[in-house]
PDB file of N, CA and C in Angstrom:
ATOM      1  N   UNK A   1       2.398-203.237 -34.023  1.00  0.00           N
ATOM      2  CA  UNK A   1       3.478-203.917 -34.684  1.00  0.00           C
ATOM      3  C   UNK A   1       3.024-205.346 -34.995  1.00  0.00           C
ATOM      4  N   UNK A   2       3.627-205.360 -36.614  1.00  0.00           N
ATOM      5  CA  UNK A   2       3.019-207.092 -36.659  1.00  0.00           C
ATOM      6  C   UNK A   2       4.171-207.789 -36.945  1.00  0.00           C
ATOM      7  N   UNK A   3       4.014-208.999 -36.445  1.00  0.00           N
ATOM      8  CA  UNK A   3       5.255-210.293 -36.540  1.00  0.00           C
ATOM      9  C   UNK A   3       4.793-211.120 -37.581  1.00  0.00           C
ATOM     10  N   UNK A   4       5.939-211.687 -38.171  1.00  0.00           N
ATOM     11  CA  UNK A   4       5.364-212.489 -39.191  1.00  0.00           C
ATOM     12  C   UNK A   4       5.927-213.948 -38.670  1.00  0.00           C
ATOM     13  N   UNK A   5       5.166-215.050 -38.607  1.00  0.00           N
ATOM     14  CA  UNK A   5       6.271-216.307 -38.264  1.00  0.00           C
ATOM     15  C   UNK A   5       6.720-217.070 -39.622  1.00  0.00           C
ATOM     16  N   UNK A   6       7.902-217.326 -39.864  1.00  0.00           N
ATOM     17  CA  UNK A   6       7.816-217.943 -40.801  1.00  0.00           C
ATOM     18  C   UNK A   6       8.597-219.575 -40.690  1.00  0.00           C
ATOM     19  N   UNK A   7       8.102-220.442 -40.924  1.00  0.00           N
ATOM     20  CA  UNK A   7       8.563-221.635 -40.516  1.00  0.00           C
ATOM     21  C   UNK A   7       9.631-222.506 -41.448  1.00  0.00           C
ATOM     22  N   UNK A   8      10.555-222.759 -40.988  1.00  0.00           N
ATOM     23  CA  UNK A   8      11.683-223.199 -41.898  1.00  0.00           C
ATOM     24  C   UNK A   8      11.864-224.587 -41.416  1.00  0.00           C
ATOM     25  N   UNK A   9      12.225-225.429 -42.351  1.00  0.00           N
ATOM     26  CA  UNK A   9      12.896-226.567 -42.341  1.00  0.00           C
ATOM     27  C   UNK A   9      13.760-226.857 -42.804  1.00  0.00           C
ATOM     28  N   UNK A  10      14.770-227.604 -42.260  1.00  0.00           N
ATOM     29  CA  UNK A  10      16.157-228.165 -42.921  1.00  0.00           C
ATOM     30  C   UNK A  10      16.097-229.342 -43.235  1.00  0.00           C
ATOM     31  N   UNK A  11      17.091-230.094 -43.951  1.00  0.00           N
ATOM     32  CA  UNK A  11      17.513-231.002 -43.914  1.00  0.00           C
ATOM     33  C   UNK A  11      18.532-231.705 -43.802  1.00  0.00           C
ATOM     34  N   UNK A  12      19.252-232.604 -42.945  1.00  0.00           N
ATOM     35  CA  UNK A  12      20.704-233.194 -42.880  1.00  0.00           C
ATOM     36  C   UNK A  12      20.819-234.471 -43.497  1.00  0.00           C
ATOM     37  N   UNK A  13      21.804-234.366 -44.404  1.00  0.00           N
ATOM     38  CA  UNK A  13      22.516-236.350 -44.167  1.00  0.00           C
ATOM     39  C   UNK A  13      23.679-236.594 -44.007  1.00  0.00           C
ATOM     40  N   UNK A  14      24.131-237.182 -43.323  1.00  0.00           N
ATOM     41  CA  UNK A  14      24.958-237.621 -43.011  1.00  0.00           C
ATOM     42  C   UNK A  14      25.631-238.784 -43.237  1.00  0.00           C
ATOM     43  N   UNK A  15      25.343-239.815 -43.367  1.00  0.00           N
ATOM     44  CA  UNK A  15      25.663-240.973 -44.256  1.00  0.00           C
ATOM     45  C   UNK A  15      27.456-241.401 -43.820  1.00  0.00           C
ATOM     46  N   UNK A  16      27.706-241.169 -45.479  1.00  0.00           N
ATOM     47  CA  UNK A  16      29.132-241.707 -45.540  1.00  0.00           C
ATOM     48  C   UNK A  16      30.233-240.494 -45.420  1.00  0.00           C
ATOM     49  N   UNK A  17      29.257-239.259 -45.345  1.00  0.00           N
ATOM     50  CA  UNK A  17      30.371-238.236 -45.429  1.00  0.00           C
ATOM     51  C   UNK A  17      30.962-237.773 -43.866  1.00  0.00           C
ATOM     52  N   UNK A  18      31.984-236.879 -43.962  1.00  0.00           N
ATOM     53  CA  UNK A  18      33.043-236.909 -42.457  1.00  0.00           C
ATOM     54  C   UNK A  18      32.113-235.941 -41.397  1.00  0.00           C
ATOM     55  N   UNK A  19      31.212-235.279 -42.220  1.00  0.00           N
ATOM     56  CA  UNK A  19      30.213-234.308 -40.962  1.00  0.00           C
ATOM     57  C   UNK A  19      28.857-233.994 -41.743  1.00  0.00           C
ATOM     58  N   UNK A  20      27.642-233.874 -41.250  1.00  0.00           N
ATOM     59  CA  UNK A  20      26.630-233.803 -41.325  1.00  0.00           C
ATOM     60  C   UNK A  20      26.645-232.869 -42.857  1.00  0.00           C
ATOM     61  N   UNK A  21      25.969-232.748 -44.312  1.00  0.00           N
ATOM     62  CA  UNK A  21      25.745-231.674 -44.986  1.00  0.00           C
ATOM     63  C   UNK A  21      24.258-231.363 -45.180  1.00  0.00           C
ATOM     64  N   UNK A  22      23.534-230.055 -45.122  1.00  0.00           N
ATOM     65  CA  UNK A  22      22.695-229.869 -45.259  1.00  0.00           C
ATOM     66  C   UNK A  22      22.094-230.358 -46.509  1.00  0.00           C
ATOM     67  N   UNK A  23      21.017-230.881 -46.604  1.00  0.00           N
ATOM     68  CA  UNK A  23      20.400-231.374 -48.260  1.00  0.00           C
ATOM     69  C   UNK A  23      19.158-230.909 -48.558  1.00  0.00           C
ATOM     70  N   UNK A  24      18.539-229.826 -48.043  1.00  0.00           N
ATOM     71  CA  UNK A  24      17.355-229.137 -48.004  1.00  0.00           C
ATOM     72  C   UNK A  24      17.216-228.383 -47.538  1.00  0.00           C
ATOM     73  N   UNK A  25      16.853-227.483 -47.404  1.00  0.00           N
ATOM     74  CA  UNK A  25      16.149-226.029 -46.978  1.00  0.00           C
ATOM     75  C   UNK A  25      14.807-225.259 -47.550  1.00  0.00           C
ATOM     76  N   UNK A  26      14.191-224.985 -46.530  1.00  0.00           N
ATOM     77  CA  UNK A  26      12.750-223.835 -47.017  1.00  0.00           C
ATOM     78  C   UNK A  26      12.180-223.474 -45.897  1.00  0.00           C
ATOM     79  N   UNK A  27      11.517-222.046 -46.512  1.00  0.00           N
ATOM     80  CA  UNK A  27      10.631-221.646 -45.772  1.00  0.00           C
ATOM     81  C   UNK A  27       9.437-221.732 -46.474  1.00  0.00           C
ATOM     82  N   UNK A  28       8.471-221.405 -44.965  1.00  0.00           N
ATOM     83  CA  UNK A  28       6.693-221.413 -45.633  1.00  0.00           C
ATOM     84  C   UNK A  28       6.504-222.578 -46.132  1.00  0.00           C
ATOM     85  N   UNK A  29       6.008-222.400 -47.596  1.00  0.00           N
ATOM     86  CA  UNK A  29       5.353-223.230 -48.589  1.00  0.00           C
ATOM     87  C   UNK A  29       6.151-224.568 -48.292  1.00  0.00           C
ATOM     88  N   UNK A  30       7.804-224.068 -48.876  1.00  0.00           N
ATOM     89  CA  UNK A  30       8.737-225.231 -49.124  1.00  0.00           C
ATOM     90  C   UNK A  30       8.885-226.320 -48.161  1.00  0.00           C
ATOM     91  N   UNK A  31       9.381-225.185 -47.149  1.00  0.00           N
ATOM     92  CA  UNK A  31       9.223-225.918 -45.626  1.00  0.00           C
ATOM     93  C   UNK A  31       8.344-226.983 -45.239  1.00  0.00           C
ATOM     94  N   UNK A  32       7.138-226.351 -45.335  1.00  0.00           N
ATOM     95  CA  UNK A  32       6.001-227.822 -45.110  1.00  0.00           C
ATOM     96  C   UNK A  32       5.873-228.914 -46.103  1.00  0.00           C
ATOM     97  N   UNK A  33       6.466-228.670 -47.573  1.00  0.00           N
ATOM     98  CA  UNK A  33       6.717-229.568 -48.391  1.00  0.00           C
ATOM     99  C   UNK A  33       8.079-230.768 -47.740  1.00  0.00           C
ATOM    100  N   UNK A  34       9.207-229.953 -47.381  1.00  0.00           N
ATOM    101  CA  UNK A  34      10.039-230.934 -46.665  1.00  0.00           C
ATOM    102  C   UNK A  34       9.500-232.121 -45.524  1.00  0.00           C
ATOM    103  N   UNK A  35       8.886-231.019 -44.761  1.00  0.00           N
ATOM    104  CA  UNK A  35       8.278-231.598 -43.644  1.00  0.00           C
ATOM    105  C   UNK A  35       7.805-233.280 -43.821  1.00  0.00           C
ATOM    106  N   UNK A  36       6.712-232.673 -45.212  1.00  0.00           N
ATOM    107  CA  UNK A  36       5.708-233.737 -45.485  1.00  0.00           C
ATOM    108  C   UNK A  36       6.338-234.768 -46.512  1.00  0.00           C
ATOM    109  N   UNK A  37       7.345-234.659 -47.093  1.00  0.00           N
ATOM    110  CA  UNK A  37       8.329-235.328 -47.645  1.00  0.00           C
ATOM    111  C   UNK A  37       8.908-236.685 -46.630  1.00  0.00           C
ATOM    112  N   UNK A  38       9.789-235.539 -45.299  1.00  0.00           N
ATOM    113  CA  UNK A  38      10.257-236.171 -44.633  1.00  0.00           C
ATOM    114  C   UNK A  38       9.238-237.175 -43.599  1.00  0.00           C
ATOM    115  N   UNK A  39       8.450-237.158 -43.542  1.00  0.00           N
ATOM    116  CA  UNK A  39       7.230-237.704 -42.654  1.00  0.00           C
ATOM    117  C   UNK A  39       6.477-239.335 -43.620  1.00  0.00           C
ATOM    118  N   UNK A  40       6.800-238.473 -44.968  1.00  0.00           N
ATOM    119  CA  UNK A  40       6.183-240.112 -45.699  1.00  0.00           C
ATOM    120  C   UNK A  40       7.330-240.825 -45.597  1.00  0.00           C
ATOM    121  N   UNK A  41       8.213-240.775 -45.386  1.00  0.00           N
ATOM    122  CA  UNK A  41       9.461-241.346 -45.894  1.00  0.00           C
ATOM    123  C   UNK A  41       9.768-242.012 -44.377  1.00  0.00           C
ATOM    124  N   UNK A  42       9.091-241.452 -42.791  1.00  0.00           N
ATOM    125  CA  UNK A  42       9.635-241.810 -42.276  1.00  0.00           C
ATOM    126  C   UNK A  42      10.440-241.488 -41.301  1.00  0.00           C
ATOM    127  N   UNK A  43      10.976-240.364 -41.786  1.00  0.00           N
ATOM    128  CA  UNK A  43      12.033-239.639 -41.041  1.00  0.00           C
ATOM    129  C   UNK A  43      11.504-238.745 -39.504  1.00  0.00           C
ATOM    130  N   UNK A  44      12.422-238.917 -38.524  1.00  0.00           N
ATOM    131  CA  UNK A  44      12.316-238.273 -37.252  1.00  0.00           C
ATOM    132  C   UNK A  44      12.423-236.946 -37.433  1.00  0.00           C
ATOM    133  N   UNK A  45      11.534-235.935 -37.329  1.00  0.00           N
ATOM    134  CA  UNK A  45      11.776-234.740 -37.392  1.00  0.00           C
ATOM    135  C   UNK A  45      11.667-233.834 -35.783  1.00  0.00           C
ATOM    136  N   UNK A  46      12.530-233.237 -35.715  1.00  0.00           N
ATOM    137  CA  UNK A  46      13.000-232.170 -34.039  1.00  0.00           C
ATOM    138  C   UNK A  46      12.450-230.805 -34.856  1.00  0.00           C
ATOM    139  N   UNK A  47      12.130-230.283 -33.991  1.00  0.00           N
ATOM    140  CA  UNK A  47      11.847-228.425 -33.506  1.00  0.00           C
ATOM    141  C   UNK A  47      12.801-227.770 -33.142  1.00  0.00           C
ATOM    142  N   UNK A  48      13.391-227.326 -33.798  1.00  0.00           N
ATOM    143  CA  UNK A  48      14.474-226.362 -33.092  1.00  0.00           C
ATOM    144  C   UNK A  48      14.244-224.999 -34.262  1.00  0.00           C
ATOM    145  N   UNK A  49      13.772-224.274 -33.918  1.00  0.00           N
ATOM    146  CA  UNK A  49      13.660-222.978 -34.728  1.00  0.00           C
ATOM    147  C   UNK A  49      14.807-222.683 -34.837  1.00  0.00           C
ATOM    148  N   UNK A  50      15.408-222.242 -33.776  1.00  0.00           N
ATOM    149  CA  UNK A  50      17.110-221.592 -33.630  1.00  0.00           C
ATOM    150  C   UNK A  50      17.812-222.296 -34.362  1.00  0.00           C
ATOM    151  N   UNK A  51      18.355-223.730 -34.246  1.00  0.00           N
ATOM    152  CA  UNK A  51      19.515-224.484 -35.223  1.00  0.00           C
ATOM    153  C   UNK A  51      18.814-224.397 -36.139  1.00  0.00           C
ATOM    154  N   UNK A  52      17.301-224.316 -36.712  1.00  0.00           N
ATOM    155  CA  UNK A  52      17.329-224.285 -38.279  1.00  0.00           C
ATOM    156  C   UNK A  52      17.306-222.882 -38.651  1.00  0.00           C
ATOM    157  N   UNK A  53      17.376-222.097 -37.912  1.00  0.00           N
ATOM    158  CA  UNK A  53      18.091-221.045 -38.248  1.00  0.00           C
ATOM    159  C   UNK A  53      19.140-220.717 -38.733  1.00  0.00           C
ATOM    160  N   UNK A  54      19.796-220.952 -37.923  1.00  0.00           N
ATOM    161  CA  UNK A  54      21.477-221.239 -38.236  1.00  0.00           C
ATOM    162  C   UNK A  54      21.734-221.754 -39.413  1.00  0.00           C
ATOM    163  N   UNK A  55      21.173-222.839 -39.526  1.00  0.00           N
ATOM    164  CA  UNK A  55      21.457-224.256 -40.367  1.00  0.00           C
ATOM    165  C   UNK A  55      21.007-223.437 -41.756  1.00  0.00           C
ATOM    166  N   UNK A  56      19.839-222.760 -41.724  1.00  0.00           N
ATOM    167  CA  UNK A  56      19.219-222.866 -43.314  1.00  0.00           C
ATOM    168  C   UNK A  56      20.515-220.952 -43.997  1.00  0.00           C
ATOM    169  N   UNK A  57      21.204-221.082 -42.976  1.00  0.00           N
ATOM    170  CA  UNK A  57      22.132-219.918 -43.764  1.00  0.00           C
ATOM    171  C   UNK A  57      23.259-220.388 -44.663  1.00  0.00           C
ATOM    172  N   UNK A  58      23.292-221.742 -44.515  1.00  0.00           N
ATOM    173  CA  UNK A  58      24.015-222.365 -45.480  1.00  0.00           C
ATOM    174  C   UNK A  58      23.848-222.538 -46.835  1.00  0.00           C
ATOM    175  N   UNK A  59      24.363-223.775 -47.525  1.00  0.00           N
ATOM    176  CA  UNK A  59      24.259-223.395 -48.468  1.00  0.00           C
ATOM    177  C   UNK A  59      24.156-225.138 -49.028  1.00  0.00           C
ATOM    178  N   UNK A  60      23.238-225.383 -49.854  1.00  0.00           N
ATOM    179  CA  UNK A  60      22.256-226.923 -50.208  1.00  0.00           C
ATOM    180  C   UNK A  60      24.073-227.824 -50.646  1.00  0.00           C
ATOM    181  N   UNK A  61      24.266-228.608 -49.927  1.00  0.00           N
ATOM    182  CA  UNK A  61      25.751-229.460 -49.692  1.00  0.00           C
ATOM    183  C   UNK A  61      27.216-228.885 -49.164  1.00  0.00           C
ATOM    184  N   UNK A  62      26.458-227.995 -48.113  1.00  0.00           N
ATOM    185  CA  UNK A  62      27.632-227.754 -47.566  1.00  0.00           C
ATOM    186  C   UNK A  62      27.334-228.142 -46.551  1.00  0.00           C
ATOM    187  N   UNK A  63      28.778-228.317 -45.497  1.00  0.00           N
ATOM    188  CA  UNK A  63      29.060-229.079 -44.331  1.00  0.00           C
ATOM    189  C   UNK A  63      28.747-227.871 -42.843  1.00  0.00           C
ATOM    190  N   UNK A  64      27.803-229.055 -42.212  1.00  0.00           N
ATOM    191  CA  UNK A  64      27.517-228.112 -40.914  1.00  0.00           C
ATOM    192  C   UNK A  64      28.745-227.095 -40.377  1.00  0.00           C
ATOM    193  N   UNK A  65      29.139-225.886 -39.717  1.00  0.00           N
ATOM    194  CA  UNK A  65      29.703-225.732 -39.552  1.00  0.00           C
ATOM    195  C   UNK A  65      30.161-226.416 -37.651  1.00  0.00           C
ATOM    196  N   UNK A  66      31.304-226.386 -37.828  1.00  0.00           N
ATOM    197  CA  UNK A  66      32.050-226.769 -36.650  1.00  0.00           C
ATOM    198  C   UNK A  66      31.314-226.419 -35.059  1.00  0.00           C
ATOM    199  N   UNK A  67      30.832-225.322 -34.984  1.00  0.00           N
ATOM    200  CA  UNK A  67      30.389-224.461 -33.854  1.00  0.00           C
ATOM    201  C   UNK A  67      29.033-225.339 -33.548  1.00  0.00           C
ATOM    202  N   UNK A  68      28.421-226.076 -34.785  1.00  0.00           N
ATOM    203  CA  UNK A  68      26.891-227.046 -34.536  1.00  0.00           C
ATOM    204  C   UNK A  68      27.169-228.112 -34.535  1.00  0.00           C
ATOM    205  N   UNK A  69      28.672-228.409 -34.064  1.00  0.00           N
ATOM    206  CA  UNK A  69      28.614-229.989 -34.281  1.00  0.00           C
ATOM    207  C   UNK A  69      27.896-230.399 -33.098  1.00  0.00           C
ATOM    208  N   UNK A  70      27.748-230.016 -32.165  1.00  0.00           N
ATOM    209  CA  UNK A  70      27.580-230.604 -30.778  1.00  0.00           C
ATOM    210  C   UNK A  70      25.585-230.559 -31.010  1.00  0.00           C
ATOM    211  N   UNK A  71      25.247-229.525 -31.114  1.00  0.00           N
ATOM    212  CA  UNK A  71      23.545-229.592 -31.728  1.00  0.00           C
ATOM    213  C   UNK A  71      23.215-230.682 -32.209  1.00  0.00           C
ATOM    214  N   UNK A  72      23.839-230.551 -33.517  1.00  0.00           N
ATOM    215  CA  UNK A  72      23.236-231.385 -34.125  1.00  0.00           C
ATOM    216  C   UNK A  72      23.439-233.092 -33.807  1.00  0.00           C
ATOM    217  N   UNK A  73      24.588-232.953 -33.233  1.00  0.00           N
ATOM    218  CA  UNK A  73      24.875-234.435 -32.532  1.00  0.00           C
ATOM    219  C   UNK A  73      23.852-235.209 -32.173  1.00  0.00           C
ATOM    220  N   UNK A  74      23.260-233.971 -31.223  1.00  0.00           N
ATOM    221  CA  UNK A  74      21.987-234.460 -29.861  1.00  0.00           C
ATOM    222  C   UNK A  74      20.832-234.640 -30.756  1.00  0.00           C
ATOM    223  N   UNK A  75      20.412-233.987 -32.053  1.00  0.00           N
ATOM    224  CA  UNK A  75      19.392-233.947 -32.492  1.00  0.00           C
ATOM    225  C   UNK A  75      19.660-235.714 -33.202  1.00  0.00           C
ATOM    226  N   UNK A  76      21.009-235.800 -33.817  1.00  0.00           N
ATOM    227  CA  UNK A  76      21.294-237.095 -34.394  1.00  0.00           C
ATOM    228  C   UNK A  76      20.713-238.384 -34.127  1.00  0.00           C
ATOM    229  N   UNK A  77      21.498-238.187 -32.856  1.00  0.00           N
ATOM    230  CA  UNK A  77      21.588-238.954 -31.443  1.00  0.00           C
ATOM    231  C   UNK A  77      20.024-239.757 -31.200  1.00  0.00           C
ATOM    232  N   UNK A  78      19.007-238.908 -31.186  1.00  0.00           N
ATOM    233  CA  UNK A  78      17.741-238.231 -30.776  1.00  0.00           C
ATOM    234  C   UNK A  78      17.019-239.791 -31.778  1.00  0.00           C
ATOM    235  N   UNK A  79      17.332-239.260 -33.018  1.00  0.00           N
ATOM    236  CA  UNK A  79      16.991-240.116 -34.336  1.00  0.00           C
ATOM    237  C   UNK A  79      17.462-241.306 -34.292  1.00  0.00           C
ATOM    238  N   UNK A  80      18.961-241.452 -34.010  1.00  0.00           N
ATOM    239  CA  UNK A  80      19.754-242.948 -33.704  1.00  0.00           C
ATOM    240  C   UNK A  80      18.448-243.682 -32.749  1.00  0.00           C
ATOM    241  N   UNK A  81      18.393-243.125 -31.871  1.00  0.00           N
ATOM    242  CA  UNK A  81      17.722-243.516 -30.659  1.00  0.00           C
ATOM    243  C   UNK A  81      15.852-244.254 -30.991  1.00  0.00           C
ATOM    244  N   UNK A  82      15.921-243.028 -31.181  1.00  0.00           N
ATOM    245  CA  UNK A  82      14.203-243.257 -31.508  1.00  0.00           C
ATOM    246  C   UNK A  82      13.553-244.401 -32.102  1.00  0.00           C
ATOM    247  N   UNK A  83      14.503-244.552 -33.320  1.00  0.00           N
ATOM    248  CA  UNK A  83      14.881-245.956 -34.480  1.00  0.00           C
ATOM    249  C   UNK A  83      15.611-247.033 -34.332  1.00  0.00           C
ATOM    250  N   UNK A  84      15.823-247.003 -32.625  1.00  0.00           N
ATOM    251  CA  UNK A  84      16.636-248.001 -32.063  1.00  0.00           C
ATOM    252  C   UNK A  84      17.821-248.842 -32.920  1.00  0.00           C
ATOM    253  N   UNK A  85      18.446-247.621 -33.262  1.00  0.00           N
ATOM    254  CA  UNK A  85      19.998-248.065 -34.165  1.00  0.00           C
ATOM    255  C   UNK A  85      20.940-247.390 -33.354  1.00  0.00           C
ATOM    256  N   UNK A  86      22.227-247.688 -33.902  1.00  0.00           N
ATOM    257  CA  UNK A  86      23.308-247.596 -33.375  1.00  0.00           C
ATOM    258  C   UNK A  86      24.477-246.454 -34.374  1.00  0.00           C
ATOM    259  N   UNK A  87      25.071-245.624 -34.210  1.00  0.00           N
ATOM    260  CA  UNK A  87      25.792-245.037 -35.270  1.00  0.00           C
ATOM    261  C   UNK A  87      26.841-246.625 -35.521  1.00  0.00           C
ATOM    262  N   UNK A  88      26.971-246.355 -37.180  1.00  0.00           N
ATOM    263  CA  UNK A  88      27.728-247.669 -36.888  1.00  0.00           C
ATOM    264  C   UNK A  88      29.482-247.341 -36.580  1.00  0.00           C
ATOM    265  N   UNK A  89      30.011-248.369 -36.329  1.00  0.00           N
ATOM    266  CA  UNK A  89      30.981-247.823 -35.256  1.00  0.00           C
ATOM    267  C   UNK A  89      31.324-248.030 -33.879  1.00  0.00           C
ATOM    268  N   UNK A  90      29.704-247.635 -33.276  1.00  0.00           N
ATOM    269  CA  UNK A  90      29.695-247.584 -32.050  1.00  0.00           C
ATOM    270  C   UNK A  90      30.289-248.670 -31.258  1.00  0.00           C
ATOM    271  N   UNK A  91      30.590-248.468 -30.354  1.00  0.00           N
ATOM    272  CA  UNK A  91      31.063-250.255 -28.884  1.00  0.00           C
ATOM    273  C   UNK A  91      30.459-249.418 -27.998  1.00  0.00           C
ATOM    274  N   UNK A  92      29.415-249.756 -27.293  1.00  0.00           N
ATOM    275  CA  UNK A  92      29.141-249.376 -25.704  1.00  0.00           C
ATOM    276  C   UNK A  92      30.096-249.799 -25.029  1.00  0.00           C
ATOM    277  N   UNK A  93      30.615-249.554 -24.125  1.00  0.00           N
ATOM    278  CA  UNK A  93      31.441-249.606 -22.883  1.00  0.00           C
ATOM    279  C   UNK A  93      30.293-250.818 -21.816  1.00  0.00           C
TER     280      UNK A  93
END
């Protein structure tokens, strides 16, 4: 039996809108085009095969669904962090 892997990438922004919308998707070829897109540009990229699983069943500007808000939070979060920013908004306690 043979497996095939195939590697997908997503993309989120989030910005000004009320929940995360996907703004990219691919596999293979495309995928590593995002990748390398997102990498000149800068951007923090996470591994999660599974949520971009999920994620790439959507559809290019539609809104994460409800059930990934909490995922993608942490992956957010992850990026907030890394880039030592703040969602704006925020007050630490």
């Amino acid at each position: 039996m043979t497996y095939k892997f195939i590697r997908r990438a997503i993309a989120l922004e989030y910005g000004d809108n009320p929940a995360p919308i996907l703004s990219a998707k691919g596999e293979d070829e495309l995928a590593e085009a995002i990748i390398a897109e997102a990498k000149k540009r800068g951007v923090h990229i996470a591994e999660d095969p599974q949520l971009a699983a999920l994620l790439s069943q959507l559809e290019i500007k539609e809104e994460i669904p409800e059930n990934l808000y909490v995922a993608v939070a942490v992956v957010l979060s992850w990026a907030y962090w890394l880039k030592g920013m703040e969602p704006e908004g925020y007050k630490p306690k």
